[in-house]
C-alpha atoms as a PDB file:
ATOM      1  CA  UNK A   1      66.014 201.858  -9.491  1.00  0.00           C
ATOM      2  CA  UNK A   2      66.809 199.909  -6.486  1.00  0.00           C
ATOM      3  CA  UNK A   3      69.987 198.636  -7.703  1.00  0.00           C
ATOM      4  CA  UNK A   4      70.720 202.378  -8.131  1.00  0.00           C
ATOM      5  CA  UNK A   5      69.540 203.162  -4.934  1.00  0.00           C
ATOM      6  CA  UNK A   6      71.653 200.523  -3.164  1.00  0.00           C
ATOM      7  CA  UNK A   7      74.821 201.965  -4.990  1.00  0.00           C
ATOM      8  CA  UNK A   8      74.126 205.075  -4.023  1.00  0.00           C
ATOM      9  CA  UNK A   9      73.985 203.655  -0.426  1.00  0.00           C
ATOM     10  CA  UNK A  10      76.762 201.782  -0.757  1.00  0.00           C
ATOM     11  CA  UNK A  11      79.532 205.076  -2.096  1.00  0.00           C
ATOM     12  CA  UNK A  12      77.845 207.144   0.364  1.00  0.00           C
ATOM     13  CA  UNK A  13      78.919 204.625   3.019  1.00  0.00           C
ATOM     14  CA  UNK A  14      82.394 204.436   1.854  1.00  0.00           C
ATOM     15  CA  UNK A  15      82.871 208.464   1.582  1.00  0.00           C
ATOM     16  CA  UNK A  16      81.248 208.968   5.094  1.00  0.00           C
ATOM     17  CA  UNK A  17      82.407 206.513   6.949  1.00  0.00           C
ATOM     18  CA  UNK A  18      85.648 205.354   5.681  1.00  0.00           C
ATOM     19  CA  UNK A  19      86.946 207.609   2.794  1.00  0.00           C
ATOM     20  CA  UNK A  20      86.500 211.205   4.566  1.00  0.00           C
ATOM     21  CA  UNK A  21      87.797 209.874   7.995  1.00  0.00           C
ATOM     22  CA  UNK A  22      90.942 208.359   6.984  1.00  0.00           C
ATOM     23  CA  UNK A  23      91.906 211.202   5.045  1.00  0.00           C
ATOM     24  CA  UNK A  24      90.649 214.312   7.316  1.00  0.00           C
ATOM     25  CA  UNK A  25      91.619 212.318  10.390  1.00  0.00           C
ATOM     26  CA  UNK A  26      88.619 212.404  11.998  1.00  0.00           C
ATOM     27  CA  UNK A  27      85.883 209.446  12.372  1.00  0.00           C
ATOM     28  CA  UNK A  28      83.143 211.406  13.979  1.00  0.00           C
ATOM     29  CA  UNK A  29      82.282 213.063  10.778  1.00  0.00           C
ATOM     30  CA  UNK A  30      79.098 210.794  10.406  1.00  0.00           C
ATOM     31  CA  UNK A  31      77.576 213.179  13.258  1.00  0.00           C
ATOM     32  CA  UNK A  32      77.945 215.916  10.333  1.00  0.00           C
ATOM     33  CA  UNK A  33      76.454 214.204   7.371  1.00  0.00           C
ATOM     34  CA  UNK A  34      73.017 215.051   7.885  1.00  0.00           C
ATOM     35  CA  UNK A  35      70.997 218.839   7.992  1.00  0.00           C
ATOM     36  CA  UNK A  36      68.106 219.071   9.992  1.00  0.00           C
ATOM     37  CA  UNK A  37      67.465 217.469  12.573  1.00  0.00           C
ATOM     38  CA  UNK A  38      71.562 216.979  13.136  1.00  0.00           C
ATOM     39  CA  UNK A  39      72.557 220.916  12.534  1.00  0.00           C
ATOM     40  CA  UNK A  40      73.066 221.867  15.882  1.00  0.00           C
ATOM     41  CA  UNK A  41      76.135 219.555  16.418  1.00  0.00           C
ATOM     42  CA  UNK A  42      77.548 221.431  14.088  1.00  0.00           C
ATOM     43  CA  UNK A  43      76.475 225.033  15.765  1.00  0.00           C
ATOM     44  CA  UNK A  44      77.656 223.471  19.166  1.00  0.00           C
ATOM     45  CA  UNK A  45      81.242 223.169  17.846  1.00  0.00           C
ATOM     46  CA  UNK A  46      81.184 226.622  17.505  1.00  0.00           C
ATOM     47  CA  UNK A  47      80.569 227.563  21.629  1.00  0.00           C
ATOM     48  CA  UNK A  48      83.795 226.506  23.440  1.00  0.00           C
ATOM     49  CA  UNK A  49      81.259 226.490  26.013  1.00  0.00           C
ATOM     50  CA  UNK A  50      79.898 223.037  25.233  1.00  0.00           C
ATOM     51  CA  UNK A  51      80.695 219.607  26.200  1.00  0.00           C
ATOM     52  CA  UNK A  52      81.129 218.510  22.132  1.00  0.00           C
ATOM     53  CA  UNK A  53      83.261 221.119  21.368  1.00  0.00           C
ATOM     54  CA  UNK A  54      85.573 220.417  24.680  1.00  0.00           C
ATOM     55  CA  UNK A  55      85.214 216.188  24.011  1.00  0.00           C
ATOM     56  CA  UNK A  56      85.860 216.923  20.245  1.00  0.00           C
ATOM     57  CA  UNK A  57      89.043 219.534  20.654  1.00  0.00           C
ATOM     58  CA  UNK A  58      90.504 216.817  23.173  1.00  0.00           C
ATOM     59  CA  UNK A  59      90.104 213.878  21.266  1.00  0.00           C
ATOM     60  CA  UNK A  60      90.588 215.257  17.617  1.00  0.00           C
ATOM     61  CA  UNK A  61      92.564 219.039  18.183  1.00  0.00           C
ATOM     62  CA  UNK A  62      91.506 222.052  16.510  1.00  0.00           C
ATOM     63  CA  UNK A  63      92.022 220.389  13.469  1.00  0.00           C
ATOM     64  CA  UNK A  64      88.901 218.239  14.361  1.00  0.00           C
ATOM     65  CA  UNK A  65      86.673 221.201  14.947  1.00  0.00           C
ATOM     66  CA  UNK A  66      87.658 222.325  11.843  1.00  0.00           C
ATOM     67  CA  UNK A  67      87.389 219.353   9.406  1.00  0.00           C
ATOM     68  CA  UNK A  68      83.818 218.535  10.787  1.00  0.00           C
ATOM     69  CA  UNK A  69      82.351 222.448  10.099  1.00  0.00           C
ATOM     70  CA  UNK A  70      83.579 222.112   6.302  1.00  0.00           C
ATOM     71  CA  UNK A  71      82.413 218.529   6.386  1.00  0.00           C
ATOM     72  CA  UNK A  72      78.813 219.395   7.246  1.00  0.00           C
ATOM     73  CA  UNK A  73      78.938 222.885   4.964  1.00  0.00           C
ATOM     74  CA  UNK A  74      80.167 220.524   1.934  1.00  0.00           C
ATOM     75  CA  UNK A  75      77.483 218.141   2.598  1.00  0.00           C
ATOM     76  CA  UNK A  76      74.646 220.171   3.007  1.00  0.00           C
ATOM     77  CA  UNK A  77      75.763 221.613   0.116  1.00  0.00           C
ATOM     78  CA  UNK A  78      75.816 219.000  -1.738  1.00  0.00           C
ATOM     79  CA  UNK A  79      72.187 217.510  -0.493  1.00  0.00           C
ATOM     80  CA  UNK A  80      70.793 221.112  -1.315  1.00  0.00           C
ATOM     81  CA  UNK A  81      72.383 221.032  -5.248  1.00  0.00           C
ATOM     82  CA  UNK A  82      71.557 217.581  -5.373  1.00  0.00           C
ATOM     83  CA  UNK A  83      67.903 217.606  -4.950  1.00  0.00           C
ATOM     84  CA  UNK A  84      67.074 221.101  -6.864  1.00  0.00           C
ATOM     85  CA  UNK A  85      68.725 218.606  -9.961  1.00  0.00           C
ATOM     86  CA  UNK A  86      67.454 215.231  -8.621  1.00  0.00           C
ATOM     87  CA  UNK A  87      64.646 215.797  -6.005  1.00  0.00           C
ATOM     88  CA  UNK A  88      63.826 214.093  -2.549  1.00  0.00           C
ATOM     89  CA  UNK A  89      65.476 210.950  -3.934  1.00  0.00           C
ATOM     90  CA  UNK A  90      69.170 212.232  -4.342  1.00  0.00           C
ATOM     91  CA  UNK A  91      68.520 212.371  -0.494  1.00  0.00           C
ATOM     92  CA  UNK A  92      66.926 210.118   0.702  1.00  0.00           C
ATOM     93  CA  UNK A  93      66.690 207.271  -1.913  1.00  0.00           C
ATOM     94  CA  UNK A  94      70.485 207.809  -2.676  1.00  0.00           C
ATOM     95  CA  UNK A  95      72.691 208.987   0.301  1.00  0.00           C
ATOM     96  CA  UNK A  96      70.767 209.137   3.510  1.00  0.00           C
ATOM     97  CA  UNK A  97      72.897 206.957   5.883  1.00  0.00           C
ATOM     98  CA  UNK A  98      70.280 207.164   8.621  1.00  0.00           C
ATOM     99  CA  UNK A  99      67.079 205.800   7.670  1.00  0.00           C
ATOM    100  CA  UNK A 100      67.244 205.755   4.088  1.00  0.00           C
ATOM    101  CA  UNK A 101      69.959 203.265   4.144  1.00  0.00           C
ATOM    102  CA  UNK A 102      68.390 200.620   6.527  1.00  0.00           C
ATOM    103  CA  UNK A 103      64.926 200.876   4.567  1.00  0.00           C
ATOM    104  CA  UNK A 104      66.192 200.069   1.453  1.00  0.00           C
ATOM    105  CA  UNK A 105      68.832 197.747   2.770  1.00  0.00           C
ATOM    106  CA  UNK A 106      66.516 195.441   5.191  1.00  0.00           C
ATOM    107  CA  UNK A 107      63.248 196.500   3.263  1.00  0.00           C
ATOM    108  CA  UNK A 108      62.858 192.668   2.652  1.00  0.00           C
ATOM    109  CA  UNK A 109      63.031 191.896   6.562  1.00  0.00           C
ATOM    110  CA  UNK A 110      60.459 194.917   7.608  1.00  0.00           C
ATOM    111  CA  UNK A 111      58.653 194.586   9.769  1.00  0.00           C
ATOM    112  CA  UNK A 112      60.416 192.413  12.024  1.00  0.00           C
ATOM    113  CA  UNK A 113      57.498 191.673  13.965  1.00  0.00           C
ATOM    114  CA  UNK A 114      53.784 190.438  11.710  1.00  0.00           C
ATOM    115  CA  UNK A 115      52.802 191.514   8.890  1.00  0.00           C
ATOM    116  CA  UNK A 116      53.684 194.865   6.545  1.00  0.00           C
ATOM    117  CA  UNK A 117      51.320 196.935   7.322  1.00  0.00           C
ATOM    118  CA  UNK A 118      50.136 200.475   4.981  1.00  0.00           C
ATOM    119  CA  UNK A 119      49.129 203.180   6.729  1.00  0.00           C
ATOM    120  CA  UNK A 120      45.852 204.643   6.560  1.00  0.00           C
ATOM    121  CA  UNK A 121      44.345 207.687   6.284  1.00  0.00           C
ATOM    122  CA  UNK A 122      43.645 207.922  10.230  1.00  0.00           C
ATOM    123  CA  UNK A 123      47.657 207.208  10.618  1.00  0.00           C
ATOM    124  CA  UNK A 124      48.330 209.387   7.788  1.00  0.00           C
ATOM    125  CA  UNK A 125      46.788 212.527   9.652  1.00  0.00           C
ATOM    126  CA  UNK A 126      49.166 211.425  12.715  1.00  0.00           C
ATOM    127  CA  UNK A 127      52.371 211.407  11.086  1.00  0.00           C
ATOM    128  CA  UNK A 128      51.384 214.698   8.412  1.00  0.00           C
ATOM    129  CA  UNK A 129      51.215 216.281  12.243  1.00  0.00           C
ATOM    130  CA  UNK A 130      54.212 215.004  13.740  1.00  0.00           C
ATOM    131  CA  UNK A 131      56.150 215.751  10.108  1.00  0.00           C
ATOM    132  CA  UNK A 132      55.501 219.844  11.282  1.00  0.00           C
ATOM    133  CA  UNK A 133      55.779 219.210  14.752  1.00  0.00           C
ATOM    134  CA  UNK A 134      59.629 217.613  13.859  1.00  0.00           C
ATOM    135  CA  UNK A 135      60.156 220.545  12.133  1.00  0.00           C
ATOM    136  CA  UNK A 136      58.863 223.008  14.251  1.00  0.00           C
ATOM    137  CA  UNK A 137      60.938 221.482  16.801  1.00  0.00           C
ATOM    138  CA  UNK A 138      64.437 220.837  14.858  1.00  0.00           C
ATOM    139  CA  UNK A 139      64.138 224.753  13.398  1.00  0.00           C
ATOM    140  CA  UNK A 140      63.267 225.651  16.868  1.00  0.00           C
ATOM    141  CA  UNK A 141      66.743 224.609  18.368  1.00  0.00           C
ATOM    142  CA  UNK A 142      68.565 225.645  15.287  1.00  0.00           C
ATOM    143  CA  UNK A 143      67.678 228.971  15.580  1.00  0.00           C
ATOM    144  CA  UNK A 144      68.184 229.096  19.528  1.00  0.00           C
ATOM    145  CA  UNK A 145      71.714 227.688  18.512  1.00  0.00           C
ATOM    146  CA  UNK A 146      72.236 230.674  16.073  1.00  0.00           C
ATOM    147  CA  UNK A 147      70.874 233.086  17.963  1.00  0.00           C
ATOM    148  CA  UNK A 148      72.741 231.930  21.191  1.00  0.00           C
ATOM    149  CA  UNK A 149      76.080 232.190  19.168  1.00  0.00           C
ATOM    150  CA  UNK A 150      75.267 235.601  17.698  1.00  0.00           C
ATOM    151  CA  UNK A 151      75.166 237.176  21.468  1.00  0.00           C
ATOM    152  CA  UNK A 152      71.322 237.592  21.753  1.00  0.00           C
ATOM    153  CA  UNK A 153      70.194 236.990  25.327  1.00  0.00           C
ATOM    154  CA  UNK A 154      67.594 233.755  25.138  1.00  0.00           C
ATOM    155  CA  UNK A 155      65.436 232.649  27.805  1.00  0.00           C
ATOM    156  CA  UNK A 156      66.368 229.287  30.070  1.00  0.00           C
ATOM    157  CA  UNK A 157      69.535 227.631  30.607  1.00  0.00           C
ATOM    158  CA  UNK A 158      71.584 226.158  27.863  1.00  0.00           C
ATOM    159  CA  UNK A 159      72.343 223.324  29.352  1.00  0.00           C
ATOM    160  CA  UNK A 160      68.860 222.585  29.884  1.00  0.00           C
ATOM    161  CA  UNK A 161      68.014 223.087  26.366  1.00  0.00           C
ATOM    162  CA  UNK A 162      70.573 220.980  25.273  1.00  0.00           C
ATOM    163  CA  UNK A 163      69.638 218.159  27.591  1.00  0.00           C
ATOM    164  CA  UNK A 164      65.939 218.348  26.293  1.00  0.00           C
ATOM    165  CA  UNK A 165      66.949 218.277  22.527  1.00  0.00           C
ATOM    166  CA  UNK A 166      69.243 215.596  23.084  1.00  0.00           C
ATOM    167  CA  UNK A 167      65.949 213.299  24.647  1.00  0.00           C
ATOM    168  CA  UNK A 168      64.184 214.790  21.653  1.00  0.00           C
ATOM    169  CA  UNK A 169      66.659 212.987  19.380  1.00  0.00           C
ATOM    170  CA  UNK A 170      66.637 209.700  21.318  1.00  0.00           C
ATOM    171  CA  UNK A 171      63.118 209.300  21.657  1.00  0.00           C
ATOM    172  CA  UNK A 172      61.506 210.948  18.521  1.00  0.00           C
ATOM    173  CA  UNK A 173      64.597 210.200  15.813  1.00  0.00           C
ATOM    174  CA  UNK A 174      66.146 207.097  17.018  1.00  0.00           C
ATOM    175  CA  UNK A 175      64.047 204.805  19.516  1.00  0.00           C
ATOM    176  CA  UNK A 176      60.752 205.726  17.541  1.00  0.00           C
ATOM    177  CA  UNK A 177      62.274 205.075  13.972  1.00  0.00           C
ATOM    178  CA  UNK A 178      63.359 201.550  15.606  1.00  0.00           C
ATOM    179  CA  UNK A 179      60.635 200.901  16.628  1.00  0.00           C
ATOM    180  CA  UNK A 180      58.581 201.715  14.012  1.00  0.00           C
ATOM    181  CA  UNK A 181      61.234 199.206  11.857  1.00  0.00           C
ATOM    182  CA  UNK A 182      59.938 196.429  14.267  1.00  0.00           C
ATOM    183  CA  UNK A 183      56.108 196.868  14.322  1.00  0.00           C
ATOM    184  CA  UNK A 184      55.493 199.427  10.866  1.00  0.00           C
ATOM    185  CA  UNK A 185      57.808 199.427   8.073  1.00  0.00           C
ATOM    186  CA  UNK A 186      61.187 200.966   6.902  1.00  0.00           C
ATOM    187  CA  UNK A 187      60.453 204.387   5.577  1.00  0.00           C
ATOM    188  CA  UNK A 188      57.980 205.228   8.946  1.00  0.00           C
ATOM    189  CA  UNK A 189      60.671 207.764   9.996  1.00  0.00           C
ATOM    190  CA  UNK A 190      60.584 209.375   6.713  1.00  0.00           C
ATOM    191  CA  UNK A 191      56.888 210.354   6.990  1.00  0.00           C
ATOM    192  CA  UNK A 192      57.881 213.291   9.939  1.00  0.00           C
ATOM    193  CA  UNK A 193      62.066 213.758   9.199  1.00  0.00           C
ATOM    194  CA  UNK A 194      62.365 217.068   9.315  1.00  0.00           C
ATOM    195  CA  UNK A 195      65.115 217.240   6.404  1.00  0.00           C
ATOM    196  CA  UNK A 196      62.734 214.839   4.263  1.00  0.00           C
ATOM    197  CA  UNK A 197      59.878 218.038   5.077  1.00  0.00           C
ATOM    198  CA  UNK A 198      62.342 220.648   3.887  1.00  0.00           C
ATOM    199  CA  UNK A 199      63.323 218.450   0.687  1.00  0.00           C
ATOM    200  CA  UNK A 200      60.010 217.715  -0.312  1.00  0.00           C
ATOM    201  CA  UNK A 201      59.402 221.142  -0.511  1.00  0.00           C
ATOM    202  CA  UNK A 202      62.697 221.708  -2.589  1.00  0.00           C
ATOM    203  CA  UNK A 203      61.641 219.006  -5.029  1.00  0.00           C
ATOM    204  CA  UNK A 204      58.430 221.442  -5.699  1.00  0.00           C
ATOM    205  CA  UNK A 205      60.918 223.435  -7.443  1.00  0.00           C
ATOM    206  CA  UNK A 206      62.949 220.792  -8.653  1.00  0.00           C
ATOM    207  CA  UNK A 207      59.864 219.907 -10.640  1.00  0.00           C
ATOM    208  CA  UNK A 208      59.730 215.486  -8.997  1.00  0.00           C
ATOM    209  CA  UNK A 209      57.072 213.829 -10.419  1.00  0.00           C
ATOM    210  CA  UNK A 210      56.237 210.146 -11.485  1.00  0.00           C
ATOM    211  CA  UNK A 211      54.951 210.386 -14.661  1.00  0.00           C
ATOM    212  CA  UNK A 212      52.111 207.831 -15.347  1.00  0.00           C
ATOM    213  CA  UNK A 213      51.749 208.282 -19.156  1.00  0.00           C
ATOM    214  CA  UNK A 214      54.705 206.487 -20.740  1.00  0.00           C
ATOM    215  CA  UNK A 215      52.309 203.538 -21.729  1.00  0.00           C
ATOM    216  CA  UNK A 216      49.488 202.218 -20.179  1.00  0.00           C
ATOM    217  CA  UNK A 217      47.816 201.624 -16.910  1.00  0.00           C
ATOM    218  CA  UNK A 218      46.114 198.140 -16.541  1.00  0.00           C
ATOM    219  CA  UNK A 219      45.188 199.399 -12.819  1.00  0.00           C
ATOM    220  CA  UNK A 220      46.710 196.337 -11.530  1.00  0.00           C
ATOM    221  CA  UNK A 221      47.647 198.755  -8.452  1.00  0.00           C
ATOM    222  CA  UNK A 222      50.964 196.696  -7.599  1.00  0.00           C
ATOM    223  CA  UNK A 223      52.172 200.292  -7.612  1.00  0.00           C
ATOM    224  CA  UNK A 224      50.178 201.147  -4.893  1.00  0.00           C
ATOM    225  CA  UNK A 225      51.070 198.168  -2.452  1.00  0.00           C
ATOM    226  CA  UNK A 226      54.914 198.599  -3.391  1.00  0.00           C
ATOM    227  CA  UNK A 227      54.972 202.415  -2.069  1.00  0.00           C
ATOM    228  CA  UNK A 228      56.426 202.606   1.098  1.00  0.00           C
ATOM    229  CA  UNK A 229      54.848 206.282   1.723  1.00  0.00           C
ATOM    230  CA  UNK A 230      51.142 204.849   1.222  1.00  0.00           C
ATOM    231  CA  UNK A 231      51.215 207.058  -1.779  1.00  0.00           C
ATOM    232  CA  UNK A 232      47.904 205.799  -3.779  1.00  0.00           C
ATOM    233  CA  UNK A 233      48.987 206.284  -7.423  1.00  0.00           C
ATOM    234  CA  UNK A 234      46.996 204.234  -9.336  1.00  0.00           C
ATOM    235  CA  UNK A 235      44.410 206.228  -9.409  1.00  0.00           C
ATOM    236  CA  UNK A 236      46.100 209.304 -10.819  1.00  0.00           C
ATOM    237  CA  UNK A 237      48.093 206.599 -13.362  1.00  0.00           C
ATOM    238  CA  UNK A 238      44.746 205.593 -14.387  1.00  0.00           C
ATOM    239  CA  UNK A 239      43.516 208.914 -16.077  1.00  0.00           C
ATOM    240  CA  UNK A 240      48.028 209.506 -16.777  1.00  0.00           C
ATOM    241  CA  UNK A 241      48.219 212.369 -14.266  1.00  0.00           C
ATOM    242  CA  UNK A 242      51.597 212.706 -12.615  1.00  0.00           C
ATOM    243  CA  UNK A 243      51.962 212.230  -8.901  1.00  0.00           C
ATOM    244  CA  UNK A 244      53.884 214.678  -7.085  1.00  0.00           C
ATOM    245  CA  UNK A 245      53.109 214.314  -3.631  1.00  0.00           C
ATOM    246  CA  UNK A 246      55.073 215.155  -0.518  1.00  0.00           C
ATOM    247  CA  UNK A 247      55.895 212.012   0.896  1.00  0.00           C
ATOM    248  CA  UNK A 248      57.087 210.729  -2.036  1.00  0.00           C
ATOM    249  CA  UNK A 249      61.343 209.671  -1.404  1.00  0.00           C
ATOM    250  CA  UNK A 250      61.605 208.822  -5.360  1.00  0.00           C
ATOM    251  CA  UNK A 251      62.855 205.060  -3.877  1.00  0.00           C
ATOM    252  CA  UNK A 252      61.365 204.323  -7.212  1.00  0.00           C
ATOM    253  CA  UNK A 253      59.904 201.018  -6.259  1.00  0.00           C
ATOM    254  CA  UNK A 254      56.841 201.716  -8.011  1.00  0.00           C
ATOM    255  CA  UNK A 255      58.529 201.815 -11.456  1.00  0.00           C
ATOM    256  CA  UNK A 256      60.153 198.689 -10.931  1.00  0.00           C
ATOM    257  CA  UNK A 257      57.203 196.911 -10.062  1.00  0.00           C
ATOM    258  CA  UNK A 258      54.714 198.368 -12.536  1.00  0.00           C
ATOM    259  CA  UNK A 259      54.658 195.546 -15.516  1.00  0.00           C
ATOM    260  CA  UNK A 260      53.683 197.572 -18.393  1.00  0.00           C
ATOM    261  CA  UNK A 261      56.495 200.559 -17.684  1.00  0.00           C
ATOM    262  CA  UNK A 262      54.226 203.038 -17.508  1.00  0.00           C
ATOM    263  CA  UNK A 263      56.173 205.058 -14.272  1.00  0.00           C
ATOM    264  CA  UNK A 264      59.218 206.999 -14.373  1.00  0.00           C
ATOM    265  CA  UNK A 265      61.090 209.326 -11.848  1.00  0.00           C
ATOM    266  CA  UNK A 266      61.656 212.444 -13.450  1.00  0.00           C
ATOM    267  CA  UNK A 267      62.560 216.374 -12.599  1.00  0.00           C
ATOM    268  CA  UNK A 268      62.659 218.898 -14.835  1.00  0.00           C
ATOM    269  CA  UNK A 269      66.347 218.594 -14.889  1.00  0.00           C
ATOM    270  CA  UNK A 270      66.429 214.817 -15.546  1.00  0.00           C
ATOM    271  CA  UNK A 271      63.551 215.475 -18.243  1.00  0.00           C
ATOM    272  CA  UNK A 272      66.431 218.210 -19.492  1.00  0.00           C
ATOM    273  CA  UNK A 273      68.814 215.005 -19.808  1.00  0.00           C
ATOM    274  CA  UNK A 274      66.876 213.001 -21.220  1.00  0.00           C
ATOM    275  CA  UNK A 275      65.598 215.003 -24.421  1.00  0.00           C
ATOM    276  CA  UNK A 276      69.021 215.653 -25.180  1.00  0.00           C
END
């Protein structure tokens, strides 16, 4: 599963950063790839008003304003279709250029600084809160966006709202997610990313689970120190009860490492494939 995951990585690479610029012309469309907490760059293209839409129309033309709104409709799109048939891990295990890429990529050289640490059930309780607060906060400007572009009247100034969700997104997305690749381990910023929230709730639906009964459990619990979400499945692969919990990315490093096979990935529409 990591080879697949790394492939994955690898096309998605190609089509965002090299592919889809060279033949729409534009090489900003990275900014696009990503719903929640990134869909307000996308809004913001639609208010002449704004500094992107101004720096974007200068530097790329209409044309530019234009390629990057059907860019970021296809792809979220795509991510939404993609994990109602594959769960979380179409997402983030397969495509995510932000932080799924560099945890699976560098996953060897995390931490950079002591030892790989798991979290525990104090740090657990942290980042479960800061998971809603990121998505309190990422809806929050989304709908101001939408609201602000539909004519409604909003309280403060825009430019001040822009200004605080832009240190938002340096200090909660990118400084903290470094940092926590330095001193935690890869997948810390997928504990509290707000798309990861709203996909893990999709994959309900899409029926993810690791199934734990395919042979047997010799409660070795190598599955449990491979997880990068601190996910303790052992204990439900013991008694062969699937594990479906909301962290889970479907990175699928537990069924590599488990030595009897008994783990697999599975949604209801992979569980579809595979009977037929």
């Amino acid at each position: 599963m990591r080879k697949r995951n790394l492939t994955g990585f690898i096309l998605a690479a190609l089509a965002v950063h090299v592919i889809a610029p060279f033949i729409l012309n534009n090489y900003e469309l990275y900014c696009y790839a990503m719903p929640l907490p990134w869909t307000t760059v996308s809004l913001k293209l639609l208010d002449s008003s704004t500094s992107l839409y101004r720096n974007t129309v200068t530097v790329w033309g209409p044309s530019g304003i234009l390629t990057s709104l059907v860019f970021f409709v296809c792809a979220s799109f795509i991510v939404l279709i993609g994990t109602l048939l594959f769960g979380r891990r179409f997402q983030c295990s397969s495509i995510c250029l932000f932080n799924g890429f560099a945890s699976e990529v560098f996953d060897p050289a995390m931490p950079l600084i002591g030892k790989r640490k798991k979290a525990g059930p104090k740090t657990l309780r942290i980042l479960n809160i800061a998971r809603w607060i990121a998505l309190t906060a990422a809806l929050f400007f989304t709908f101001y966006w939408i609201l602000h572009l539909l004519g409604f009247i909003l309280p403060g100034n825009i430019d001040a709202v822009t200004k605080i969700e832009s240190y938002a997104y340096l200090s909660g997305d990118l400084l903290l997610m470094m940092f926590l690749w330095i001193a935690f381990l890869g997948r810390g910023y997928c504990y509290y990313c707000p798309l990861g929230t709203v996909l893990s709730l999709l994959s309900r639906i899409a029926g993810q689970k690791i199934t734990t009964d395919n042979t047997k459990c010799i409660s070795c619990k190598k599955c449990d120190k491979i997880c990068p979400m601190a996910i303790e499945i052992s204990e439900k692969a013991a008694r062969g009860i699937s594990v479906n919990s909301i962290r889970c990315v479907g990175c699928g490093h537990c069924v590599d490492e488990c030595p009897t096979q008994n783990l697999r990935y599975s949604t209801g529409f992979l569980d579809r494939i595979a009977k037929n």
